[in-house]
N, C-alpha and C. Protein backbone atom coordinates (compact mmCIF):
# COMPACT_ATOMS: atom_id res chain seq x y z
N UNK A 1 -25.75 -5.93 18.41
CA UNK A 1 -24.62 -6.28 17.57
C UNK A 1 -23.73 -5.05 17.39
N UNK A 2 -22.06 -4.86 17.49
CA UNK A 2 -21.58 -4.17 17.66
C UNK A 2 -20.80 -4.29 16.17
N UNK A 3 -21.43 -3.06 15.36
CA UNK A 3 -20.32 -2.87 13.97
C UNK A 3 -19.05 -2.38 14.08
N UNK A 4 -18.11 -3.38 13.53
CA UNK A 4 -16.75 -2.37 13.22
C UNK A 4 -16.62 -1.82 12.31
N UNK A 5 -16.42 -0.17 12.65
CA UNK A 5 -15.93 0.56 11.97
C UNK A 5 -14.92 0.08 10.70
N UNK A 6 -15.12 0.35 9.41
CA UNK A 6 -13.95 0.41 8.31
C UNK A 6 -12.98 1.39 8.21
N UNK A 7 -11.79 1.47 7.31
CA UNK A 7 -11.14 2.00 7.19
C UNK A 7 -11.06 3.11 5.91
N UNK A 8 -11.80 4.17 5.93
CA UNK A 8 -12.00 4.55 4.38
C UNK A 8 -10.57 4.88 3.57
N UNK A 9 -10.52 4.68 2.36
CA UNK A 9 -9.70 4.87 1.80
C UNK A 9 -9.39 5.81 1.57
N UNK A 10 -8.13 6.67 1.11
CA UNK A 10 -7.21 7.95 0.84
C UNK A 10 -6.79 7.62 -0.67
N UNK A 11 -7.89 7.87 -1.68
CA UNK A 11 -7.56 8.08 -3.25
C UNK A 11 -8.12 8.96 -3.67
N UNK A 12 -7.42 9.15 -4.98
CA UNK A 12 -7.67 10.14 -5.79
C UNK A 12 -7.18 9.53 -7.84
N UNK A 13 -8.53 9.88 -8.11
CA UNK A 13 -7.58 9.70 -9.74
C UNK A 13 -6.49 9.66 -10.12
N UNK A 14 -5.03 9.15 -10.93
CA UNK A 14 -4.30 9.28 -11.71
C UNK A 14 -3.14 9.37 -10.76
N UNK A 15 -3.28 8.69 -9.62
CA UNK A 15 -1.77 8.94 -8.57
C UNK A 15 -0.75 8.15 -9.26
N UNK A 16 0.17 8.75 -8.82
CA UNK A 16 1.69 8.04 -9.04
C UNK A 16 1.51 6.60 -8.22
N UNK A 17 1.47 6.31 -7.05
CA UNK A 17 1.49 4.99 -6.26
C UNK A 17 0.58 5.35 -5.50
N UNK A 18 -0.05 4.39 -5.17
CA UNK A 18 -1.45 3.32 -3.95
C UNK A 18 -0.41 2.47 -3.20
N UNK A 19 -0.15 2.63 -1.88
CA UNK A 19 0.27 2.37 -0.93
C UNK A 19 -0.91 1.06 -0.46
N UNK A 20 -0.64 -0.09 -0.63
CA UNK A 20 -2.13 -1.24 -0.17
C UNK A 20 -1.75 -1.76 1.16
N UNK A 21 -2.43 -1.38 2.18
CA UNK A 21 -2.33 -2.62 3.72
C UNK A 21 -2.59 -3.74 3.35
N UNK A 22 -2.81 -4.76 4.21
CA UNK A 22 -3.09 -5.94 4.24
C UNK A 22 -4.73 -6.10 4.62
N UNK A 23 -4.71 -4.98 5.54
CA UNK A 23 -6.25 -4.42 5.97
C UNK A 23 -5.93 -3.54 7.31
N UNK A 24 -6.63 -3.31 8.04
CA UNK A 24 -6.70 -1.87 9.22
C UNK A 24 -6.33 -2.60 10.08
N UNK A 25 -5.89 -1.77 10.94
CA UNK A 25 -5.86 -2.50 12.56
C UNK A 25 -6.71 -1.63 13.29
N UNK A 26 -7.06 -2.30 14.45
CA UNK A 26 -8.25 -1.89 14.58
C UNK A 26 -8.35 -0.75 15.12
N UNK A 27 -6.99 0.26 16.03
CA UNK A 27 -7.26 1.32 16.51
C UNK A 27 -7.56 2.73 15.18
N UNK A 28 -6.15 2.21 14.13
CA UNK A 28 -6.83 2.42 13.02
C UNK A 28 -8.02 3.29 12.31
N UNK A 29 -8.77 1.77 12.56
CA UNK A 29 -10.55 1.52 11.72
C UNK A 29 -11.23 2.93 12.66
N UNK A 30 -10.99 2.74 14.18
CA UNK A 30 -11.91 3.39 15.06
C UNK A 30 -11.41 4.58 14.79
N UNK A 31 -10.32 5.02 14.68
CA UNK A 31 -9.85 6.43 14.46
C UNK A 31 -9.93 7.21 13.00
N UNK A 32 -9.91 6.42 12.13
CA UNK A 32 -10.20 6.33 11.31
C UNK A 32 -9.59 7.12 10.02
N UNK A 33 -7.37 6.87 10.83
CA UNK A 33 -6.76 7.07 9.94
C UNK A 33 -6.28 6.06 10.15
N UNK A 34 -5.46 5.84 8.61
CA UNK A 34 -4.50 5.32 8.29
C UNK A 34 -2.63 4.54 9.01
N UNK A 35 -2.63 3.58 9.13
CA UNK A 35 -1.21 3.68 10.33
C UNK A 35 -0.76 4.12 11.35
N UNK A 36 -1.82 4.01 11.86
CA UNK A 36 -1.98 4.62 13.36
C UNK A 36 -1.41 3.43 14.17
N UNK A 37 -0.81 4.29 15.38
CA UNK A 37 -0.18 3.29 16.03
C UNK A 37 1.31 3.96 16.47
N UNK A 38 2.01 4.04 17.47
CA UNK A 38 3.04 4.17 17.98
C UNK A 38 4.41 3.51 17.34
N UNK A 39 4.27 2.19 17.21
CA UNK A 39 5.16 1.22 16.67
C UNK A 39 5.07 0.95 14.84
N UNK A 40 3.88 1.70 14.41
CA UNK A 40 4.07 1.56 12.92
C UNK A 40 5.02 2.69 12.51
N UNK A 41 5.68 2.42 10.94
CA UNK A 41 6.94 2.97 10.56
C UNK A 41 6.68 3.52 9.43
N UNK A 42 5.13 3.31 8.91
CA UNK A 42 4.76 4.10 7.32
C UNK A 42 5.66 5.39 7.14
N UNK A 43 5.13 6.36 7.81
CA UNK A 43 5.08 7.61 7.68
C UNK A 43 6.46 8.10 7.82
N UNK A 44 6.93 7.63 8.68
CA UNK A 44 8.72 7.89 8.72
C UNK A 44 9.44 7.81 7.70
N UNK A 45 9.05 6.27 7.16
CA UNK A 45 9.62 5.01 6.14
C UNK A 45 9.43 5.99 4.74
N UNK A 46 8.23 6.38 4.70
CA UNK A 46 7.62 7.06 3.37
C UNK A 46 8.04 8.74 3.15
N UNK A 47 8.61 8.84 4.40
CA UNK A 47 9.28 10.41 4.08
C UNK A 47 10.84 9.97 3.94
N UNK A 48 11.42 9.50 5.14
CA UNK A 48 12.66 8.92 4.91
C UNK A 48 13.30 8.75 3.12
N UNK A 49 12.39 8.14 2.67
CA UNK A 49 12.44 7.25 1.16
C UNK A 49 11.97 8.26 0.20
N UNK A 50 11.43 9.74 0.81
CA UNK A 50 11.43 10.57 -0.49
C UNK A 50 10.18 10.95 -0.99
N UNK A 51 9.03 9.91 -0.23
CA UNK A 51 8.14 10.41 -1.18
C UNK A 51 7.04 11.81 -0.47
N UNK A 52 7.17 12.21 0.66
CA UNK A 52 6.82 13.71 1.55
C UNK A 52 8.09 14.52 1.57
N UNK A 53 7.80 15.79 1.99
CA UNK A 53 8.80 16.48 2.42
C UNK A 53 8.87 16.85 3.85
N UNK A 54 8.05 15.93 4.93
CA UNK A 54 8.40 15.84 6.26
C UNK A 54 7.08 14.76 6.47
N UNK A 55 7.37 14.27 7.79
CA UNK A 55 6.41 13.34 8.32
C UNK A 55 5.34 13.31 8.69
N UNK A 56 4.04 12.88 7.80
CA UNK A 56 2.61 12.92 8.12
C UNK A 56 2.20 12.40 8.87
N UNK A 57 1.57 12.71 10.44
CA UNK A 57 0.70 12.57 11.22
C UNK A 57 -0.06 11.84 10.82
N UNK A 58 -0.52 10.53 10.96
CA UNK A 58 -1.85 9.88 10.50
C UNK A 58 -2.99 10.62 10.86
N UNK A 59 -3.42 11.48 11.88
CA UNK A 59 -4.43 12.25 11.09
C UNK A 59 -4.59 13.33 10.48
N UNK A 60 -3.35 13.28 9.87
CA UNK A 60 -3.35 14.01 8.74
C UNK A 60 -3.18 13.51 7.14
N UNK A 61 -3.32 12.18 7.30
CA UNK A 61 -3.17 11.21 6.55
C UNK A 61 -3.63 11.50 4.69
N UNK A 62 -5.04 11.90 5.13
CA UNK A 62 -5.51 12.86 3.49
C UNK A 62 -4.48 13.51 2.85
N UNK A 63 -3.44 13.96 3.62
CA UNK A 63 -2.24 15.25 2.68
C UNK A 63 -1.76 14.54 2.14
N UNK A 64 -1.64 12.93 2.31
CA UNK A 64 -1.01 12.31 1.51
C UNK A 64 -1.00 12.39 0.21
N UNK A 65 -2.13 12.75 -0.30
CA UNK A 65 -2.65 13.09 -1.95
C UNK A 65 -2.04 13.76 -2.66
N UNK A 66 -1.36 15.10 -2.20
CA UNK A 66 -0.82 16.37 -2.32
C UNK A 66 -0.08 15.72 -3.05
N UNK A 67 1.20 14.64 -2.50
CA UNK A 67 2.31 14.16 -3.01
C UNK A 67 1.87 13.09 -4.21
N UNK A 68 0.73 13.10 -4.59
CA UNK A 68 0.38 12.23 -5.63
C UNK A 68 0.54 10.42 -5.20
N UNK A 69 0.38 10.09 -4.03
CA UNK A 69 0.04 8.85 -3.45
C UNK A 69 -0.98 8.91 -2.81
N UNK A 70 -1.55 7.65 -2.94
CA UNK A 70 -2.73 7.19 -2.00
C UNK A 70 -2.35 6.08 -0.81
N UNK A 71 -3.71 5.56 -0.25
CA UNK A 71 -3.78 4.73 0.87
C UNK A 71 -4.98 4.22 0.57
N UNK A 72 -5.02 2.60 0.66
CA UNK A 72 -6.13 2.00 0.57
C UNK A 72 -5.72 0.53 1.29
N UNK A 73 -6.67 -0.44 1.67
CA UNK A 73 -5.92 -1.81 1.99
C UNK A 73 -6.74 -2.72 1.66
N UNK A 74 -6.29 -4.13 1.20
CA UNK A 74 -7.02 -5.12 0.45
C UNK A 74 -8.17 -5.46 0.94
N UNK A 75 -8.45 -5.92 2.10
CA UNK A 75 -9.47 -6.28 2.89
C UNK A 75 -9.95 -5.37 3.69
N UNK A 76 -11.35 -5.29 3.59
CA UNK A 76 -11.85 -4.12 4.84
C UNK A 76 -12.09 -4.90 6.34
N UNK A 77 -11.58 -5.81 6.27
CA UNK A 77 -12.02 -6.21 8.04
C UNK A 77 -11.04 -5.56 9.01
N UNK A 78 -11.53 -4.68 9.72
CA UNK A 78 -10.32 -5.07 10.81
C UNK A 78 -9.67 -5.86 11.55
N UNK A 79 -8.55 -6.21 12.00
CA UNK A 79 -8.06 -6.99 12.82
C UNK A 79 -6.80 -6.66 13.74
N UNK A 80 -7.08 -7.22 15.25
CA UNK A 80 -5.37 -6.98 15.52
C UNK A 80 -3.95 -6.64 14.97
N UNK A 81 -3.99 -7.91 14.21
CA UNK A 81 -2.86 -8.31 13.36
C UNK A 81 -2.96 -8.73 12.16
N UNK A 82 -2.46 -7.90 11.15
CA UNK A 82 -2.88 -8.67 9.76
C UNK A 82 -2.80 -10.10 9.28
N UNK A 83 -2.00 -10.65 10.35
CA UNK A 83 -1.97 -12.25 10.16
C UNK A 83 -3.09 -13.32 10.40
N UNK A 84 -4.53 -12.36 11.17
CA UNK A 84 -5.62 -12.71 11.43
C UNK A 84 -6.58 -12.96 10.21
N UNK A 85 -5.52 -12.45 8.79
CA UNK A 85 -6.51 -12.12 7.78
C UNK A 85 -6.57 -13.18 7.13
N UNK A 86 -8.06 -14.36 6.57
CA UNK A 86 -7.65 -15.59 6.04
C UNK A 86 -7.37 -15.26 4.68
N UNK A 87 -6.81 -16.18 4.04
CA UNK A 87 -6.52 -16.29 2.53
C UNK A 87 -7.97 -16.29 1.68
N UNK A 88 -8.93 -16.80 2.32
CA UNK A 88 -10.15 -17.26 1.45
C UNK A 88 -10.48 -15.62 1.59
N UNK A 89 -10.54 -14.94 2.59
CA UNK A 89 -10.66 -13.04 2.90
C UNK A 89 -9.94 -12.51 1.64
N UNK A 90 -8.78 -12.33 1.15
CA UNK A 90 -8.28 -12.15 0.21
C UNK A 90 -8.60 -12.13 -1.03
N UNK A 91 -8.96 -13.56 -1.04
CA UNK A 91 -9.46 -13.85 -2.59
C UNK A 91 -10.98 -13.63 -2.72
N UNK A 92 -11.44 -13.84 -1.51
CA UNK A 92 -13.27 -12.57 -1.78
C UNK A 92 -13.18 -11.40 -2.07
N UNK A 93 -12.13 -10.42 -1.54
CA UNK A 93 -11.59 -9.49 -1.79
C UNK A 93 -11.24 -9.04 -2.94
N UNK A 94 -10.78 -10.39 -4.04
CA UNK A 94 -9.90 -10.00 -5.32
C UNK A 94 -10.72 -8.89 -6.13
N UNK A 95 -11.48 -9.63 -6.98
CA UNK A 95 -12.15 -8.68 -7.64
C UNK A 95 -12.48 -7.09 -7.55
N UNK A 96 -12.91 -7.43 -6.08
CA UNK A 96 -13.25 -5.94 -5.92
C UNK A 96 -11.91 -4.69 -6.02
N UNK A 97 -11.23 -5.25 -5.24
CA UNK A 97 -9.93 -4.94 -4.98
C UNK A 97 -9.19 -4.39 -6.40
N UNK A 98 -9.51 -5.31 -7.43
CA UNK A 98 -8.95 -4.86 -8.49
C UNK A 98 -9.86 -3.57 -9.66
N UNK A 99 -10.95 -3.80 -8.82
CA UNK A 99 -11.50 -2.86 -9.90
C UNK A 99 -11.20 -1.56 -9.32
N UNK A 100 -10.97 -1.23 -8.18
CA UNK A 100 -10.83 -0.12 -7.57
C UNK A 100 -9.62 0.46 -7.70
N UNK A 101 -8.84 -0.34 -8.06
CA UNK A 101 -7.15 0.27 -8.94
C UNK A 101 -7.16 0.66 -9.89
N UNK A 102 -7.93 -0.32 -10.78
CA UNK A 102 -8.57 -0.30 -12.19
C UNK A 102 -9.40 1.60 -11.98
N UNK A 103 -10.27 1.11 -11.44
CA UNK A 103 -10.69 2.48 -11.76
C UNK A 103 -10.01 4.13 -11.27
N UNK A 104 -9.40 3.98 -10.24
CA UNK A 104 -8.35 5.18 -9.97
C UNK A 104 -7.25 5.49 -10.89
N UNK A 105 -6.78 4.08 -11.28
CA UNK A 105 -5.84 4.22 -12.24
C UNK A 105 -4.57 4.87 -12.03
N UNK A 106 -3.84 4.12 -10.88
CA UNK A 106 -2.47 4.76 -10.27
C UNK A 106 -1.73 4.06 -11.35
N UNK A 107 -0.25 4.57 -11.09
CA UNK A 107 1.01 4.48 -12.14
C UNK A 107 1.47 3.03 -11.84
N UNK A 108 1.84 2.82 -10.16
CA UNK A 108 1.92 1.90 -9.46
C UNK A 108 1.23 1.36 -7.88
N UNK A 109 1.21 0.15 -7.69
CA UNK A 109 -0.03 0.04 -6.52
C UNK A 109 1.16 -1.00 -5.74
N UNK A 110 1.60 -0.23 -4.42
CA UNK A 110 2.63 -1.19 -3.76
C UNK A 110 1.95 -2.11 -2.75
N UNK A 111 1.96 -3.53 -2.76
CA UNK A 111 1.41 -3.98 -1.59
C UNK A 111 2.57 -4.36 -0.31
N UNK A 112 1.81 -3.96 0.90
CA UNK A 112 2.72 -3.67 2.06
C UNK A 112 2.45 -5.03 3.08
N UNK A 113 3.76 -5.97 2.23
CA UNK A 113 3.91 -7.09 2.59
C UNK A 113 3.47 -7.95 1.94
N UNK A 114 4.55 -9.27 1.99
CA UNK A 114 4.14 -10.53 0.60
C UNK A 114 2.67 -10.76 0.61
N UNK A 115 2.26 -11.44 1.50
CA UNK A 115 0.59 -12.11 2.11
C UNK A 115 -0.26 -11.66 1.25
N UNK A 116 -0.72 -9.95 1.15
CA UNK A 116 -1.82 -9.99 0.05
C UNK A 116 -1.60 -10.18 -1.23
N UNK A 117 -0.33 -9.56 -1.86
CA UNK A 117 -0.06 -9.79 -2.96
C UNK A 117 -0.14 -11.44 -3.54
N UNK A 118 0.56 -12.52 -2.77
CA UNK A 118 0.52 -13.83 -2.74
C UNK A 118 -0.50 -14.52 -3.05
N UNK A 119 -1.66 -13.64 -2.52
CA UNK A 119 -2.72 -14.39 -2.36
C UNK A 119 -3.90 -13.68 -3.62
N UNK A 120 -3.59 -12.60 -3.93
CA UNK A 120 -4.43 -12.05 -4.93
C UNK A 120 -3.54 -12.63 -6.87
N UNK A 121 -2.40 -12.85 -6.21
CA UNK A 121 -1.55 -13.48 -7.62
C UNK A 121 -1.61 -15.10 -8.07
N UNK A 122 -1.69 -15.20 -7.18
CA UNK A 122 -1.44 -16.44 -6.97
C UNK A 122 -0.09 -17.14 -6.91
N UNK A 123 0.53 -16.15 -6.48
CA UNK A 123 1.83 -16.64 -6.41
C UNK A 123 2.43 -17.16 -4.80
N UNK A 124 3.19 -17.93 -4.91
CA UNK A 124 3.42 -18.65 -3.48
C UNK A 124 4.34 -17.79 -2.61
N UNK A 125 5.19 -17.54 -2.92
CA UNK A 125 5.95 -16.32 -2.81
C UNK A 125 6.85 -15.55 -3.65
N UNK A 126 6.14 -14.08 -3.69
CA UNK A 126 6.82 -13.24 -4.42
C UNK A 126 7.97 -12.55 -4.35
N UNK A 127 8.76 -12.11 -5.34
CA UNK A 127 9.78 -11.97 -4.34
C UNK A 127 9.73 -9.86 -4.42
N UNK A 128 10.60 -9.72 -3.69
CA UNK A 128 10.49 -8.09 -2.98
C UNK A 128 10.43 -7.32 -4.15
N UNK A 129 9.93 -6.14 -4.42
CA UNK A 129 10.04 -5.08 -5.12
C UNK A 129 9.15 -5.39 -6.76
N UNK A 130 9.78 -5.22 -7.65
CA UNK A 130 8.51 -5.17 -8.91
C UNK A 130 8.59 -6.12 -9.49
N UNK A 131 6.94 -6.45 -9.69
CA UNK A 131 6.42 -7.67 -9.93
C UNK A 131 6.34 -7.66 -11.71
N UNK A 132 6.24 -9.03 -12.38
CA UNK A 132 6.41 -8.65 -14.13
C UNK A 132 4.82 -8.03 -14.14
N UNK A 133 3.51 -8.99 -13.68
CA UNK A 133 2.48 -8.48 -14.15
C UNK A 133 1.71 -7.11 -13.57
N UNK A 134 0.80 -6.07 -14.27
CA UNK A 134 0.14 -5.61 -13.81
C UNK A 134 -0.76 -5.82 -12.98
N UNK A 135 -1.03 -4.99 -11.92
CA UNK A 135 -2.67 -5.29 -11.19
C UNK A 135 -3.29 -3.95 -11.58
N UNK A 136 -4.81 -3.94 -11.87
CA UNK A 136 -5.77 -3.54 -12.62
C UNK A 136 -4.93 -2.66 -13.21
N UNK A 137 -4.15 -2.48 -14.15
CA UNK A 137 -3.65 -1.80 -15.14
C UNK A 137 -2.31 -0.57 -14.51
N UNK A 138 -1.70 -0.99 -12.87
CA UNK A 138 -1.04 -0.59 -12.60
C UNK A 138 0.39 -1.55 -12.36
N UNK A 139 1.65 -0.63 -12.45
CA UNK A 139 2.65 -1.51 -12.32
C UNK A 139 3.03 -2.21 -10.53
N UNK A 140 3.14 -3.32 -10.28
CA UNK A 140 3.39 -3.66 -8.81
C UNK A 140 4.46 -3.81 -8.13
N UNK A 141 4.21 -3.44 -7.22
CA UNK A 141 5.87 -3.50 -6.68
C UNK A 141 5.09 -4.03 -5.10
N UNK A 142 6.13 -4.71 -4.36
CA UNK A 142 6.08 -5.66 -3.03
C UNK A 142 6.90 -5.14 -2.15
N UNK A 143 6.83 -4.36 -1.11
CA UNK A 143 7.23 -3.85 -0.48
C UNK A 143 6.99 -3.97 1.40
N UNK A 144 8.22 -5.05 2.13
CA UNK A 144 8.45 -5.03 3.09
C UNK A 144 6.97 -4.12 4.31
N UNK A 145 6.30 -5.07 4.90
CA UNK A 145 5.05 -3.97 6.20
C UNK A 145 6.06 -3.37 6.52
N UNK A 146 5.83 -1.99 7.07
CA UNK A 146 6.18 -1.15 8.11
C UNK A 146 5.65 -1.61 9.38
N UNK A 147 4.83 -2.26 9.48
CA UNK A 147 4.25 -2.17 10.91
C UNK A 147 5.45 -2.43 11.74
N UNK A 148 4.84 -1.89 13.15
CA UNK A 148 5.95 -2.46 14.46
C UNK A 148 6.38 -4.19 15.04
N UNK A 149 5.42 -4.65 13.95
CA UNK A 149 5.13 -5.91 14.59
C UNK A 149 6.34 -6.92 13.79
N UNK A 150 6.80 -6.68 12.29
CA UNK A 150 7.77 -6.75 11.47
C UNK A 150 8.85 -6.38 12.18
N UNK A 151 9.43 -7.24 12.79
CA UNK A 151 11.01 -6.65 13.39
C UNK A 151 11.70 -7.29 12.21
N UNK A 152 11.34 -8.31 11.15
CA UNK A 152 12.44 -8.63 10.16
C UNK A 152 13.27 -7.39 9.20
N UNK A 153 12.24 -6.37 9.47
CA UNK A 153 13.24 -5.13 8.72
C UNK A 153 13.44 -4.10 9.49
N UNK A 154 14.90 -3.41 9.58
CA UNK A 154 15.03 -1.84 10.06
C UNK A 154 14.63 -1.39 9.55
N UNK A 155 14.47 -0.11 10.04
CA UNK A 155 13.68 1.26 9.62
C UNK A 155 15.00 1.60 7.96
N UNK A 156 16.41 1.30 8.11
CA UNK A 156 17.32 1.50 7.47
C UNK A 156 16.79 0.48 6.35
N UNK A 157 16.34 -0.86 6.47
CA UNK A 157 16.18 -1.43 5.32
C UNK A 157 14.61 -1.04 4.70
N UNK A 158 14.07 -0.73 5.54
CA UNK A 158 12.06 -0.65 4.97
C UNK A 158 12.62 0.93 4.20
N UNK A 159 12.99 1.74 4.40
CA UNK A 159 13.60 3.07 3.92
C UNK A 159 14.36 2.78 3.00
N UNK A 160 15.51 1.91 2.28
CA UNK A 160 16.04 1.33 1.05
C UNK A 160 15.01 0.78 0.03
N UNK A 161 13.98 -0.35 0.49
CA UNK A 161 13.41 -0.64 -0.46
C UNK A 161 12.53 0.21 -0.60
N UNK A 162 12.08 0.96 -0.21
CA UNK A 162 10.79 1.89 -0.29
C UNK A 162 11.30 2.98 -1.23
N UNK A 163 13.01 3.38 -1.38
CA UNK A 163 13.83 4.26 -1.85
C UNK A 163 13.55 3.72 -3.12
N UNK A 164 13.47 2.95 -3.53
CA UNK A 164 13.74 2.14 -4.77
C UNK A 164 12.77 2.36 -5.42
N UNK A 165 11.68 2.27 -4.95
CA UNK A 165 9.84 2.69 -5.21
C UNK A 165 10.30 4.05 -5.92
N UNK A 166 10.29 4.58 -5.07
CA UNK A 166 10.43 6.25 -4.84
C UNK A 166 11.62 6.48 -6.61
N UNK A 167 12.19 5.88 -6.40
CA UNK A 167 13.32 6.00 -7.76
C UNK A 167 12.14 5.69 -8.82
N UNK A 168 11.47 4.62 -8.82
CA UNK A 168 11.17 4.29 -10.15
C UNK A 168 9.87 4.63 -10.47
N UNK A 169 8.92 5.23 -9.71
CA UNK A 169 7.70 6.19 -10.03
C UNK A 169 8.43 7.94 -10.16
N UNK A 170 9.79 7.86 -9.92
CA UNK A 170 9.81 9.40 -10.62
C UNK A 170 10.98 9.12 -11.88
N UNK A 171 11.41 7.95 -12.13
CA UNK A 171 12.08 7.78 -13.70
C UNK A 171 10.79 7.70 -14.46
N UNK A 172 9.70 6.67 -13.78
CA UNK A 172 8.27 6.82 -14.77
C UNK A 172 7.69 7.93 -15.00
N UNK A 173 7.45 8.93 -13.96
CA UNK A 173 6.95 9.99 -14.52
C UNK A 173 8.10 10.80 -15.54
N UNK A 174 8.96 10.69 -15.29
CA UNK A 174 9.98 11.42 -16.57
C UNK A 174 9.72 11.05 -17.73
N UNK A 175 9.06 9.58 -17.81
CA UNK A 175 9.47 9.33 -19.23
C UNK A 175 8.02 9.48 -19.83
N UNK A 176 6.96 9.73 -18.91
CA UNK A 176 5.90 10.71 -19.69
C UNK A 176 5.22 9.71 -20.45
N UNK A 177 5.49 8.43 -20.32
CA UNK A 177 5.05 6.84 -21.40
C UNK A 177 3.89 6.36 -21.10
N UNK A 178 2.59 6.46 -21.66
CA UNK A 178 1.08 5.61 -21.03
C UNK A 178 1.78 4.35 -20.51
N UNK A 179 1.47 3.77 -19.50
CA UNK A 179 1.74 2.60 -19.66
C UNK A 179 1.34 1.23 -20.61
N UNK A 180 -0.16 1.65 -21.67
CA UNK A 180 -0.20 0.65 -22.86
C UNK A 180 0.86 0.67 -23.86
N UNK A 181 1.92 1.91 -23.40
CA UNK A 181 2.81 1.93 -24.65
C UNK A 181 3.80 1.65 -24.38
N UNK A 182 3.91 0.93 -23.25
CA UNK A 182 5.59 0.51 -22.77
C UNK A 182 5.93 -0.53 -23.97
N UNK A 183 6.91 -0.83 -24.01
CA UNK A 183 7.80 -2.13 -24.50
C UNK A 183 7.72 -3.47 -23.68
């Protein structure tokens, strides 16, 4: 029987944003960074938009921390294509999924692309950018895949909404507010 490799996660306590896949792909899992791949647009998308000060190498993927973001993805299976991932995968997933936000305890946890979010909310479709409710005690925001496989967005539009991210985890950190004490 041949195990596939997982994708370990890139966290750390008290980050500003958790960057969530949908789950690994599989060159990925075997390599065993993060957005790997020729045609994926993370790393561009995520400097482009502000939140590095030049473009991380997926295996260099750990530095990500430095900048006070993580990397983690809902489901640990690998697959080709995240569209391989079933819904019932998801929602086995939930729980766990949430305690592990819960317990890192980021500011905000972006999921990368409607599908997991949809399916861990229960919502049919969400719409782009920040969501009203928390997930495990972080604020959510929905944010367009980078992958190569997404031709519905340019690099010009995945870099706008991702800009927007980037705006509102550094007005949050300005305002220095627990999030139990928002309004």
């Amino acid at each position: 029987m041949t195990v596939t490799p997982t994708l370990p996660d890139v966290l750390a306590p008290d980050l500003d944003v958790v960057f969530c896949g949908i789950n690994p792909g599989l060159a990925a899992a075997a390599a065993g960074h993060h957005f790997l791949g020729r045609g994926n647009r993370f790393w561009r998308v995520i400097h482009l938009a502000g939140f590095t000060p030049g473009e991380i190498r997926p295996e260099n993927d750990r530095s990500i921390l430095q900048y006070r973001c993580g990397l983690t993805a809902v489901v640990d299976r690998p697959t080709a294509q995240g569209a391989q991932v079933a819904v019932r995968e998801f929602v086995a997933a939930s729980a766990r999924f949430e305690r592990k936000i819960t317990r890192y305890a980021p500011r905000f946890v972006a999921f990368l692309g409607k599908a997991a979010y949809a399916a861990l909310s229960g919502q049919a479709a969400p719409a782009w950018g920040p969501q009203e409710q928390l997930f495990g005690g972080a604020i959510v925001w929905v944010l367009p895949n980078p992958s190569g496989r997404n031709r519905a967005f340019t690099v010009e539009q995945l870099v706008s909404a991702y800009r927007r991210l980037h705006r509102a985890v550094a007005e949050d950190r300005q305002s220095g507010m627990p999030l139990a004490t928002r309004p």
